[in-house]
N, C-alpha and C. Protein backbone atom coordinates (compact mmCIF):
# COMPACT_ATOMS: atom_id res chain seq x y z
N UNK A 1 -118.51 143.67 157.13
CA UNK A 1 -117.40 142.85 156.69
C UNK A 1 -117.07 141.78 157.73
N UNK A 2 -117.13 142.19 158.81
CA UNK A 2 -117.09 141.09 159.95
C UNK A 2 -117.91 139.98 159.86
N UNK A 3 -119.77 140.27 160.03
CA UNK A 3 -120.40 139.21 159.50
C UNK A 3 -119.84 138.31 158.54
N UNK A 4 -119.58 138.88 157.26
CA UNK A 4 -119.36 138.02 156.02
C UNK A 4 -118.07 137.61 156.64
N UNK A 5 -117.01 137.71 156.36
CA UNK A 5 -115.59 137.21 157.31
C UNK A 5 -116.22 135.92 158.22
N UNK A 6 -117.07 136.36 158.84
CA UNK A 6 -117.07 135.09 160.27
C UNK A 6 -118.03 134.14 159.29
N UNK A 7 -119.37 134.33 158.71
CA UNK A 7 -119.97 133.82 157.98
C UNK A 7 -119.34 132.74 156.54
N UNK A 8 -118.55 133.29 155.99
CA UNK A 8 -118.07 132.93 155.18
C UNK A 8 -117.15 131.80 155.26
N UNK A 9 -116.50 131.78 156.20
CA UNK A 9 -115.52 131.18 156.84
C UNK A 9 -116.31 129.51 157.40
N UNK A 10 -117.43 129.44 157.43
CA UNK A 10 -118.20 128.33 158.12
C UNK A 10 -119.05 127.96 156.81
N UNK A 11 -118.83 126.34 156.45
CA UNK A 11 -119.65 125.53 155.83
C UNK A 11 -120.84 124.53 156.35
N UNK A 12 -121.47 125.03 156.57
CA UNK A 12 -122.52 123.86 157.27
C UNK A 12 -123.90 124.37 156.84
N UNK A 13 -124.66 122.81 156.72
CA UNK A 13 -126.05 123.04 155.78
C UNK A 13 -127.40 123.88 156.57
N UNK A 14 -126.69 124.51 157.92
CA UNK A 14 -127.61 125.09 158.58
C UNK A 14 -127.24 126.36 158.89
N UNK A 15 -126.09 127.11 158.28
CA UNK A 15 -126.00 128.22 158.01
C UNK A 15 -125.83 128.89 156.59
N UNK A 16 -126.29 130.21 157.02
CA UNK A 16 -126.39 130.65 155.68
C UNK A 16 -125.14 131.02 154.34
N UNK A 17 -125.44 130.86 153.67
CA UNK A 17 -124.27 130.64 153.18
C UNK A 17 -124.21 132.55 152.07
N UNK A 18 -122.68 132.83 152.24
CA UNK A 18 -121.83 134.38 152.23
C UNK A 18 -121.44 133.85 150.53
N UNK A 19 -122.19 134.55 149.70
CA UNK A 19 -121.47 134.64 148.40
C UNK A 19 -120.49 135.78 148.54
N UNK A 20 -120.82 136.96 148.68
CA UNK A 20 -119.86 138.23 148.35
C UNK A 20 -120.04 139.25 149.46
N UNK A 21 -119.48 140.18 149.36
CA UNK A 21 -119.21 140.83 150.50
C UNK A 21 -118.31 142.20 149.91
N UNK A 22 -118.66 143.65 150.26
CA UNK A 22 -117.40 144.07 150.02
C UNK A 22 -118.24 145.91 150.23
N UNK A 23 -117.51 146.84 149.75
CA UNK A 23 -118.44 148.01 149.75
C UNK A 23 -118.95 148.64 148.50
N UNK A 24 -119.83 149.23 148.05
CA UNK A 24 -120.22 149.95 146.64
C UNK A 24 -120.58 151.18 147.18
N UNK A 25 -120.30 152.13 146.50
CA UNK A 25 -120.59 153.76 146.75
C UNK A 25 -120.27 154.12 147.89
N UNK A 26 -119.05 153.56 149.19
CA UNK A 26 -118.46 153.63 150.26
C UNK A 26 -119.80 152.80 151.10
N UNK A 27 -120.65 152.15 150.82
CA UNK A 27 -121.47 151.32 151.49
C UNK A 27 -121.43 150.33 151.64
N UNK A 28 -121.11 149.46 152.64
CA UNK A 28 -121.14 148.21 152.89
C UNK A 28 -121.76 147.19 152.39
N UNK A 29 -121.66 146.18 151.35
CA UNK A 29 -122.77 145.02 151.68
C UNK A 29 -122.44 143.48 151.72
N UNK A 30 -123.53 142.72 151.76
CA UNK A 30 -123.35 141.36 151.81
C UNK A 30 -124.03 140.43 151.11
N UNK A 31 -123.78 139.78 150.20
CA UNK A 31 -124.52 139.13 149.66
C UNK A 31 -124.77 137.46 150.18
N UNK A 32 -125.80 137.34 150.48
CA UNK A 32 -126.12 135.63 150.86
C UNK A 32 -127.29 134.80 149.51
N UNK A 33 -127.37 133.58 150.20
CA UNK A 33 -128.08 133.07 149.36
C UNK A 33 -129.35 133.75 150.22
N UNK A 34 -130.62 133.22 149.28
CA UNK A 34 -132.06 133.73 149.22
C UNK A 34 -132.69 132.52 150.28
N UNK A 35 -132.90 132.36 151.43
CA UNK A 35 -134.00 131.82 152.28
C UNK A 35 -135.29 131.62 151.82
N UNK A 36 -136.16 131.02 151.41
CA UNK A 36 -137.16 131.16 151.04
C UNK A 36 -138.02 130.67 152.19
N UNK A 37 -138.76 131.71 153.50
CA UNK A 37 -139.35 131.07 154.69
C UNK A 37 -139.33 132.15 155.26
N UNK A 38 -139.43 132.11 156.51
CA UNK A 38 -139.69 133.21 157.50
C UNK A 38 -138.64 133.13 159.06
N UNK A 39 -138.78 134.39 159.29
CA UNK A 39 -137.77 133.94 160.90
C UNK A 39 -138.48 133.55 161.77
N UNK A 40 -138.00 132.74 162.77
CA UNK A 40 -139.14 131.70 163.68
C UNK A 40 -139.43 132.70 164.76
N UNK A 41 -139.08 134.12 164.19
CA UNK A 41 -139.75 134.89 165.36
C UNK A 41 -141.30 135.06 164.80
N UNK A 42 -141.21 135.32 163.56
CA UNK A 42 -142.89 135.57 162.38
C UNK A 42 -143.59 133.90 162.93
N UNK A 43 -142.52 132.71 162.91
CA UNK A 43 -142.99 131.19 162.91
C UNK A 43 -143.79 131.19 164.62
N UNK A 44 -143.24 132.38 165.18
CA UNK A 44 -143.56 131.75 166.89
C UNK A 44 -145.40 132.77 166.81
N UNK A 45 -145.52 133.43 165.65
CA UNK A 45 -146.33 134.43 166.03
C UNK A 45 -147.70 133.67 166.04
N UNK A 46 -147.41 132.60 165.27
CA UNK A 46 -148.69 131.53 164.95
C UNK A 46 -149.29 130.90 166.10
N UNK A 47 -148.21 131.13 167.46
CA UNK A 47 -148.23 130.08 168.84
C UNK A 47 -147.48 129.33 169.22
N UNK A 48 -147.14 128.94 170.40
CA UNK A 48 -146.27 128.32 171.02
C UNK A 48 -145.62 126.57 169.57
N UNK A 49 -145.09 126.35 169.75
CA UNK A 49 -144.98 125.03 168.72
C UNK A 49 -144.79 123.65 169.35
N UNK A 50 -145.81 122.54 169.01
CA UNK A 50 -145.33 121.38 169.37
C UNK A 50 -143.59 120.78 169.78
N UNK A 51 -143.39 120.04 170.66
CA UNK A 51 -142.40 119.88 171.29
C UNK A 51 -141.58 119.02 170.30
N UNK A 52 -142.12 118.29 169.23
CA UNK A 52 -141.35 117.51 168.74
C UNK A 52 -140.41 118.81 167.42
N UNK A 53 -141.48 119.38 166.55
CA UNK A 53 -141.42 120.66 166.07
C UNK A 53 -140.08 121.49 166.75
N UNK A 54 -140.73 122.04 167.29
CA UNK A 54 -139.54 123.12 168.81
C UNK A 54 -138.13 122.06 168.42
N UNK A 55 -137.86 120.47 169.21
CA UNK A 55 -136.54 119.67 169.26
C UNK A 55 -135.91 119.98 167.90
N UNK A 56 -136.67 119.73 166.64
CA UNK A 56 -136.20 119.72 165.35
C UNK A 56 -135.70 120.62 165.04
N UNK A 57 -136.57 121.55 165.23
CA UNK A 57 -135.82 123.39 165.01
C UNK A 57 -134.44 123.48 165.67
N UNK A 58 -134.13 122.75 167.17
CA UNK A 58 -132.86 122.88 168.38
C UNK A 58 -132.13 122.50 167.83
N UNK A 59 -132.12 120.85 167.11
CA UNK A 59 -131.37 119.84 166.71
C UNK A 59 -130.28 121.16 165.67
N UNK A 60 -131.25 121.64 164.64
CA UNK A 60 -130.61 122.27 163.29
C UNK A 60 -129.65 123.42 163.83
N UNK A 61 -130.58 123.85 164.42
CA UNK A 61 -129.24 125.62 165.34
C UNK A 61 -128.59 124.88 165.63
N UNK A 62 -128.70 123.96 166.64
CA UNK A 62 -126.99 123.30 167.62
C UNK A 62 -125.98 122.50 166.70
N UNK A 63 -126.93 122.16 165.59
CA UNK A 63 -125.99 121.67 163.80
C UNK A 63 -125.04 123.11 163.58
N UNK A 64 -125.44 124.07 163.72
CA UNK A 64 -125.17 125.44 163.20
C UNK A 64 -123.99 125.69 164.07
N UNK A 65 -124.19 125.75 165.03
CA UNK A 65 -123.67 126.41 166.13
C UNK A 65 -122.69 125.27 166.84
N UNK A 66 -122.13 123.74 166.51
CA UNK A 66 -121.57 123.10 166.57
C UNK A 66 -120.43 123.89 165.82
N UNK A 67 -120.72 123.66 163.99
CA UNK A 67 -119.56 124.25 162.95
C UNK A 67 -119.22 125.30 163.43
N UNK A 68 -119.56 126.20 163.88
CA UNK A 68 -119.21 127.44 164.08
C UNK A 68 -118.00 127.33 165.63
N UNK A 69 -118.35 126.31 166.65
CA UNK A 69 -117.67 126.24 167.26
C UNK A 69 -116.66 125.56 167.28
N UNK A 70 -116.20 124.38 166.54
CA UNK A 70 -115.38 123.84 165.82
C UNK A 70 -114.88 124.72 165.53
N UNK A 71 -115.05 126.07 164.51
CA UNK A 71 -114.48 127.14 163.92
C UNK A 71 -113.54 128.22 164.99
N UNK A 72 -114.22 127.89 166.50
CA UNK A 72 -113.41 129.01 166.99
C UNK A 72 -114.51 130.10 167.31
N UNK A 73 -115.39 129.85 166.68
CA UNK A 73 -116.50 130.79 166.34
C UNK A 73 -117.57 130.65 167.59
N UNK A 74 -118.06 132.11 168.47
CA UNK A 74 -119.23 132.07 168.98
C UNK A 74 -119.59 132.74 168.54
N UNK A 75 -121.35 132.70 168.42
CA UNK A 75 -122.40 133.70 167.68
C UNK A 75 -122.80 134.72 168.35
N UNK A 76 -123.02 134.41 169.75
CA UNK A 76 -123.43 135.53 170.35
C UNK A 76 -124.56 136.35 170.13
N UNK A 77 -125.65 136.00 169.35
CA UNK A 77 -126.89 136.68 169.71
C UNK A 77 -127.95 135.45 168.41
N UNK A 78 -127.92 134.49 169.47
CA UNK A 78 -128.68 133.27 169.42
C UNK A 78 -130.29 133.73 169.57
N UNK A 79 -131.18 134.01 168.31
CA UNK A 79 -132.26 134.18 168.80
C UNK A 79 -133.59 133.90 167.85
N UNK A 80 -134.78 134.03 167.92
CA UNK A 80 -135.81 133.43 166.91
C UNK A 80 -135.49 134.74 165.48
N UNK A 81 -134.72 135.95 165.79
CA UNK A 81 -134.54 137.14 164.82
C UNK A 81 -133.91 136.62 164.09
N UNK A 82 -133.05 135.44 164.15
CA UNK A 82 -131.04 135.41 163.67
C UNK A 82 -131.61 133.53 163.05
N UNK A 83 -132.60 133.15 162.82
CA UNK A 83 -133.41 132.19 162.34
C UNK A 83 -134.20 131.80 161.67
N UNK A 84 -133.83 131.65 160.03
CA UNK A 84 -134.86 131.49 159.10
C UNK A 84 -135.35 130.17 159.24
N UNK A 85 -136.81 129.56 159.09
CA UNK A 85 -137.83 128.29 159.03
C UNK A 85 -138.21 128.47 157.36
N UNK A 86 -137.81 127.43 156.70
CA UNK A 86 -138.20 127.41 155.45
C UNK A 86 -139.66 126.76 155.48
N UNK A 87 -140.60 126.75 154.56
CA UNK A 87 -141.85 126.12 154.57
C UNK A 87 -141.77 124.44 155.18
N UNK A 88 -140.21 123.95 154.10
CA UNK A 88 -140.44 122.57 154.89
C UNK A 88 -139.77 122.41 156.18
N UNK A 89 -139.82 123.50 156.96
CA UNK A 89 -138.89 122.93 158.39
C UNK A 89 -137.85 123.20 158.07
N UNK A 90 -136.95 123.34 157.30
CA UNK A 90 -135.34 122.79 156.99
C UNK A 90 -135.10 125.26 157.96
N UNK A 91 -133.82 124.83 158.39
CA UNK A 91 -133.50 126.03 159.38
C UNK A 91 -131.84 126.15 158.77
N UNK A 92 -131.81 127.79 158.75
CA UNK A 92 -130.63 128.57 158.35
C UNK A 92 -130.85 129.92 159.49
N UNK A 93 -129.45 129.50 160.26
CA UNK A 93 -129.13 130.56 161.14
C UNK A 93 -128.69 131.66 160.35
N UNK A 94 -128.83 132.67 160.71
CA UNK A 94 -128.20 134.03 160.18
C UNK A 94 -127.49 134.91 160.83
N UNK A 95 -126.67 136.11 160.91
CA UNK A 95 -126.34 137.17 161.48
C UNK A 95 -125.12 136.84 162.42
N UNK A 96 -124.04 136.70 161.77
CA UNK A 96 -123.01 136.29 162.69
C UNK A 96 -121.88 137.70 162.82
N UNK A 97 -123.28 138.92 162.53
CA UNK A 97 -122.38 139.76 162.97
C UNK A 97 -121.88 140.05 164.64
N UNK A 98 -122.47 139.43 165.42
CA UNK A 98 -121.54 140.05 166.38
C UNK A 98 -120.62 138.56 167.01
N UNK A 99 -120.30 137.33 165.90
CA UNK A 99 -119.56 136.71 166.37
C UNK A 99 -118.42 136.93 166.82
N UNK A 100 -117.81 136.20 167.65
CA UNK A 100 -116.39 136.35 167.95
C UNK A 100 -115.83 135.55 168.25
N UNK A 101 -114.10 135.51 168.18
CA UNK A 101 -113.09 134.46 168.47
C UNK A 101 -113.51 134.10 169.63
N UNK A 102 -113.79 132.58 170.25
CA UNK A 102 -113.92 132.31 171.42
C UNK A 102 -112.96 132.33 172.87
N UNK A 103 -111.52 131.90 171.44
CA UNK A 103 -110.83 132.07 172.68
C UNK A 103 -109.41 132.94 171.27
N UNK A 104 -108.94 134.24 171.56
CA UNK A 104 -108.30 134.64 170.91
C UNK A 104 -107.34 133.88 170.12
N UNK A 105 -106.52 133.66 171.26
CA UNK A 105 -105.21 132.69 170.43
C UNK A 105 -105.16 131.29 170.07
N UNK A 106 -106.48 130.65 170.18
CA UNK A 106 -107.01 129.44 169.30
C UNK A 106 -107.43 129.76 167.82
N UNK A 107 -108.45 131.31 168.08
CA UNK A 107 -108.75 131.40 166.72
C UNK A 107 -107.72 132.03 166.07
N UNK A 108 -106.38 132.93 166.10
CA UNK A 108 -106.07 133.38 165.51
C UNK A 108 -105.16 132.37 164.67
N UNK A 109 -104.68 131.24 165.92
CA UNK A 109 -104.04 129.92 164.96
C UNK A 109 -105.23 129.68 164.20
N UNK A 110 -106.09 129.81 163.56
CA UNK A 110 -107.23 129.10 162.79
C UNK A 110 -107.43 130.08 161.69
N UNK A 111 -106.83 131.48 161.88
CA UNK A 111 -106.66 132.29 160.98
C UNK A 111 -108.22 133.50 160.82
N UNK A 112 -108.68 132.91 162.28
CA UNK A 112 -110.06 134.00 162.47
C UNK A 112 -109.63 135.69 163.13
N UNK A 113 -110.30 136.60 162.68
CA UNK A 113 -109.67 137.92 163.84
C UNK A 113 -110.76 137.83 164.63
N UNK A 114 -110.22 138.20 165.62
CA UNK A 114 -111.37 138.78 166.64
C UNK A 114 -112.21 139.43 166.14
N UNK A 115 -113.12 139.64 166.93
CA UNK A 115 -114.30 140.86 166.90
C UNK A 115 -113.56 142.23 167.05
N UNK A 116 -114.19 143.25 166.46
CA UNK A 116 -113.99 144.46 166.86
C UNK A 116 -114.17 145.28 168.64
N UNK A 117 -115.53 143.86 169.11
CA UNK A 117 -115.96 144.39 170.32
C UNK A 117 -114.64 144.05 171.44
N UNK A 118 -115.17 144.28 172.27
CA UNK A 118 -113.70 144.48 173.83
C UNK A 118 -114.47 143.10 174.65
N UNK A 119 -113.79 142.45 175.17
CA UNK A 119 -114.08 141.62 176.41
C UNK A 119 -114.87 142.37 177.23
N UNK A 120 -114.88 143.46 177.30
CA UNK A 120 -115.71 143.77 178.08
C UNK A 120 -117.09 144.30 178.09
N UNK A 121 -116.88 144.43 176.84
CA UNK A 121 -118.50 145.15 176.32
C UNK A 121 -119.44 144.22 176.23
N UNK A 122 -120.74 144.57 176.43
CA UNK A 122 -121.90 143.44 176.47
C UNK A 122 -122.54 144.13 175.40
N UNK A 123 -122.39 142.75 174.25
CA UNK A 123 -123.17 143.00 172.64
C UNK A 123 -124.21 141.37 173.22
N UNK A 124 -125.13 141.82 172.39
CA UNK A 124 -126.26 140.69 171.97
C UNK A 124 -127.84 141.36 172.28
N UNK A 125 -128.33 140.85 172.66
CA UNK A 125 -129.90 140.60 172.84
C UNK A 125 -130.54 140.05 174.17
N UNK A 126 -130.35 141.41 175.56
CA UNK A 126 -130.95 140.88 176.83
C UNK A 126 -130.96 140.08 177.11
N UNK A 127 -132.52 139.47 176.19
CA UNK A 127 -133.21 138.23 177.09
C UNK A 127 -132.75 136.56 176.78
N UNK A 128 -132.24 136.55 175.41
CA UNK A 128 -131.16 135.46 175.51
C UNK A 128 -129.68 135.64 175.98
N UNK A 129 -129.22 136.25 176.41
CA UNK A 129 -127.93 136.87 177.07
C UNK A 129 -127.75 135.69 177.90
N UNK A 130 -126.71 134.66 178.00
CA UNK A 130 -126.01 134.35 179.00
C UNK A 130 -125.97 135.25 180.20
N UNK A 131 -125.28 134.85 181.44
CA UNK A 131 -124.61 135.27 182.36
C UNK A 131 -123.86 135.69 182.29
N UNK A 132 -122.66 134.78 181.87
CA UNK A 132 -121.24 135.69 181.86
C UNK A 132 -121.39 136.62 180.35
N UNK A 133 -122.36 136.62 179.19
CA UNK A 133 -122.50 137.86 178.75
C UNK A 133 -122.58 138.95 178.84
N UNK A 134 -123.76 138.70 179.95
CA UNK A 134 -124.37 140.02 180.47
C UNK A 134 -123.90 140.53 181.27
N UNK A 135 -122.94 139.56 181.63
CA UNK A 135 -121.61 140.16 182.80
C UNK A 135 -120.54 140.98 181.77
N UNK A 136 -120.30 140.84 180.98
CA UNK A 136 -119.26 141.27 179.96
C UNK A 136 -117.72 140.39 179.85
N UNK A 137 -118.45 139.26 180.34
CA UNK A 137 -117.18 137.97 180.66
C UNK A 137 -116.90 137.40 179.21
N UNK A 138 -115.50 136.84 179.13
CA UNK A 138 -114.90 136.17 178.37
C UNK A 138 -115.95 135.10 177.97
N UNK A 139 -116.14 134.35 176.40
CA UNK A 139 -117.20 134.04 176.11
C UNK A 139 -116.75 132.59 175.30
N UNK A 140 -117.47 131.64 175.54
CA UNK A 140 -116.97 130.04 175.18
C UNK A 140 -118.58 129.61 174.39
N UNK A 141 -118.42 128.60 173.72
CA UNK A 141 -119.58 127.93 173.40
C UNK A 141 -120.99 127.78 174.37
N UNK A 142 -120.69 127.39 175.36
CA UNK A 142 -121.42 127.35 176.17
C UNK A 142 -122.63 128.64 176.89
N UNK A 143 -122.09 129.98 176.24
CA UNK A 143 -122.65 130.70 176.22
C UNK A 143 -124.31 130.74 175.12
N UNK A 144 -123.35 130.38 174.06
CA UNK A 144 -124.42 129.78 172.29
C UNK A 144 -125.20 129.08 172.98
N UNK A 145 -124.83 128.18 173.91
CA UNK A 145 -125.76 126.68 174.25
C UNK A 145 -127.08 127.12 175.23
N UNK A 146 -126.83 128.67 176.18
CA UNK A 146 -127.53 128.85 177.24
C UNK A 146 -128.36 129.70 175.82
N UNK A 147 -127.60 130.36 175.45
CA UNK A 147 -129.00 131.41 174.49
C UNK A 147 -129.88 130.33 173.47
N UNK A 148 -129.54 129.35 173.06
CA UNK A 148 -130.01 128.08 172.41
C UNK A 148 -131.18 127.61 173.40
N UNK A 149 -131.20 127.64 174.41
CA UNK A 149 -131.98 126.87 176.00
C UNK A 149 -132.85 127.88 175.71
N UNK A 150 -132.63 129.50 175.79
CA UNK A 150 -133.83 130.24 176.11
C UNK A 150 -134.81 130.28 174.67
N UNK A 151 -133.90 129.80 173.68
CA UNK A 151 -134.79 129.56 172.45
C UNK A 151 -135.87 128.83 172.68
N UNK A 152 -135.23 127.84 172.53
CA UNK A 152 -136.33 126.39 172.96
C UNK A 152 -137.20 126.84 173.80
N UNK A 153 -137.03 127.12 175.17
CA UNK A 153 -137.98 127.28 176.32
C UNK A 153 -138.84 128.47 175.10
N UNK A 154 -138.60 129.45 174.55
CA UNK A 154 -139.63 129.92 173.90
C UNK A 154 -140.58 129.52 173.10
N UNK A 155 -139.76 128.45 172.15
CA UNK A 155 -140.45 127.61 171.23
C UNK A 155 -141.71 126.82 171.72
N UNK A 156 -141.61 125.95 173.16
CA UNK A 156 -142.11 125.34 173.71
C UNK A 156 -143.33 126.28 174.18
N UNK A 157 -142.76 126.90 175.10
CA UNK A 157 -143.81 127.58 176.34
C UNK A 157 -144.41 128.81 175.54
N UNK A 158 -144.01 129.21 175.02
CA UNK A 158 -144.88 130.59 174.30
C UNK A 158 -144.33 131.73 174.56
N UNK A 159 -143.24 131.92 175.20
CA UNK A 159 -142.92 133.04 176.01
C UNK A 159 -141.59 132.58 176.24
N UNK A 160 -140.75 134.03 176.46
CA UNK A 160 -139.01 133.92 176.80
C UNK A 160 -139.50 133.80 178.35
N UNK A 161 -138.03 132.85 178.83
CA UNK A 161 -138.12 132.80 180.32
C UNK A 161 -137.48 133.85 181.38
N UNK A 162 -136.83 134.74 180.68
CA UNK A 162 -136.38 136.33 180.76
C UNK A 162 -137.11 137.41 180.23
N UNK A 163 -137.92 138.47 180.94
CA UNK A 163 -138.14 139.48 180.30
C UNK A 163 -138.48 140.22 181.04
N UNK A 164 -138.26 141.56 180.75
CA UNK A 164 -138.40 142.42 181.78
C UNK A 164 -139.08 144.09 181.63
N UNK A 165 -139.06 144.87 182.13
CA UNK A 165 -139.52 146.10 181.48
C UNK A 165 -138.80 147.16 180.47
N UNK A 166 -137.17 146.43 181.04
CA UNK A 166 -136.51 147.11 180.35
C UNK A 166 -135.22 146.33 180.10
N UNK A 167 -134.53 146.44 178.48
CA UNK A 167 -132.93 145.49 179.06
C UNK A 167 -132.35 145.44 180.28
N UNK A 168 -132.38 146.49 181.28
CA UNK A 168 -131.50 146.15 181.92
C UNK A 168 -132.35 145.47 183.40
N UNK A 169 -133.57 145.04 183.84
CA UNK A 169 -134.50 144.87 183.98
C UNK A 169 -134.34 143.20 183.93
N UNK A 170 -134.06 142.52 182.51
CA UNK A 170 -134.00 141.47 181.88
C UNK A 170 -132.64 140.75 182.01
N UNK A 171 -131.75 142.20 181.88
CA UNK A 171 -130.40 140.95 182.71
C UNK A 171 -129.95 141.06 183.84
N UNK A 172 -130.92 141.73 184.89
CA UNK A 172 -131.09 141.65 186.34
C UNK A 172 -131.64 140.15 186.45
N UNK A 173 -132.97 139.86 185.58
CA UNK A 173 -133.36 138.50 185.91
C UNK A 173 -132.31 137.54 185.42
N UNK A 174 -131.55 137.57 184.60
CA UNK A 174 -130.81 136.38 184.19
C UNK A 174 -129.77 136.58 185.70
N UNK A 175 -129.08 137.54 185.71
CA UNK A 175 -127.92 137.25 186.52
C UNK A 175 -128.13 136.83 188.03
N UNK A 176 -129.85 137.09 188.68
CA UNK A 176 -130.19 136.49 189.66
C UNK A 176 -130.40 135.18 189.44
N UNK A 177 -130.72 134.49 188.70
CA UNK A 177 -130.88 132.97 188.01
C UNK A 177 -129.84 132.36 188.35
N UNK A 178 -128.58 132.91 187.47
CA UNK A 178 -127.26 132.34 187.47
C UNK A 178 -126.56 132.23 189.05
N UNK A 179 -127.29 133.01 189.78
CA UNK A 179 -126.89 132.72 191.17
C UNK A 179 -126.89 131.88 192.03
């Protein structure tokens, strides 16, 4: 319900768009429109991608992830998983379940709730993890923008510029970076 809530709430031609939402047989679900393409994690499996390719793909998320911040809204687990590539190029971010109010009492004037998670808990995905994520720090756009960076650098180079043997391994390397 959170996803759809934060999802729903954002109009822009690079996210996915929340028809319904609600529970059946005490089960949760969500209904979106139909993607017809693959996630650019299946798109990266083909090989690293030309640089002009890679920019185009950036341009559309940071389209995404602009509205959403306008909204109040960070995504918080920015990654090639949370990224459908339709055949023609055209890109729909997905999974804004672990978004959250960026800054509480901006979004709640905007009529967003928070996340369920705590300021302090570290939700997302290691190896795109910000710093102050992986720190369990208070969280601004600029967080979206660093997990957006480790996209790209994947898109480009073939490989995340974080990784490690183990999560915690992986945000040892980020938080020595950030140093």
């Amino acid at each position: 319900h959170q996803e759809a809530r934060a999802a729903s709430g954002l109009n822009h031609p690079h996210i996915v768009v929340v028809h319904d939402f609600g529970n059946l047989d005490a089960r949760p679900f969500i209904v979106t429109e139909f993607v017809d393409g693959q996630t650019l994690r299946a798109h990266l499996a083909h090989g690293r991608l030309p640089v002009g390719e890679a920019l185009n793909i950036g341009v559309q998320i940071a389209g995404a992830l602009g509205a959403a911040h306008a909204r109040g809204l960070v995504h918080r687990d920015i990654k090639p998983e949370n990224v459908m590539v339709r055949p023609d190029g055209y890109v729909k971010v997905l999974d804004f379940g672990l978004a959250k109010a960026a800054v509480a009492d901006e979004a709640s004037d905007r009529g967003i709730t928070p996340s369920l998670t705590h300021i302090s808990s570290v939700a997302g995905t290691p190896r795109y993890m910000s710093p102050e994520q992986a720190r369990g720090l208070p969280l601004d756009a600029s967080s979206d923008v660093w997990s957006l960076g480790v996209v790209l650098y994947e898109l480009i180079a073939g490989h995340a510029p974080f990784d490690g043997a183990t999560a915690a391994d992986t945000i040892a390397a980020i938080l020595h970076t950030a140093l």
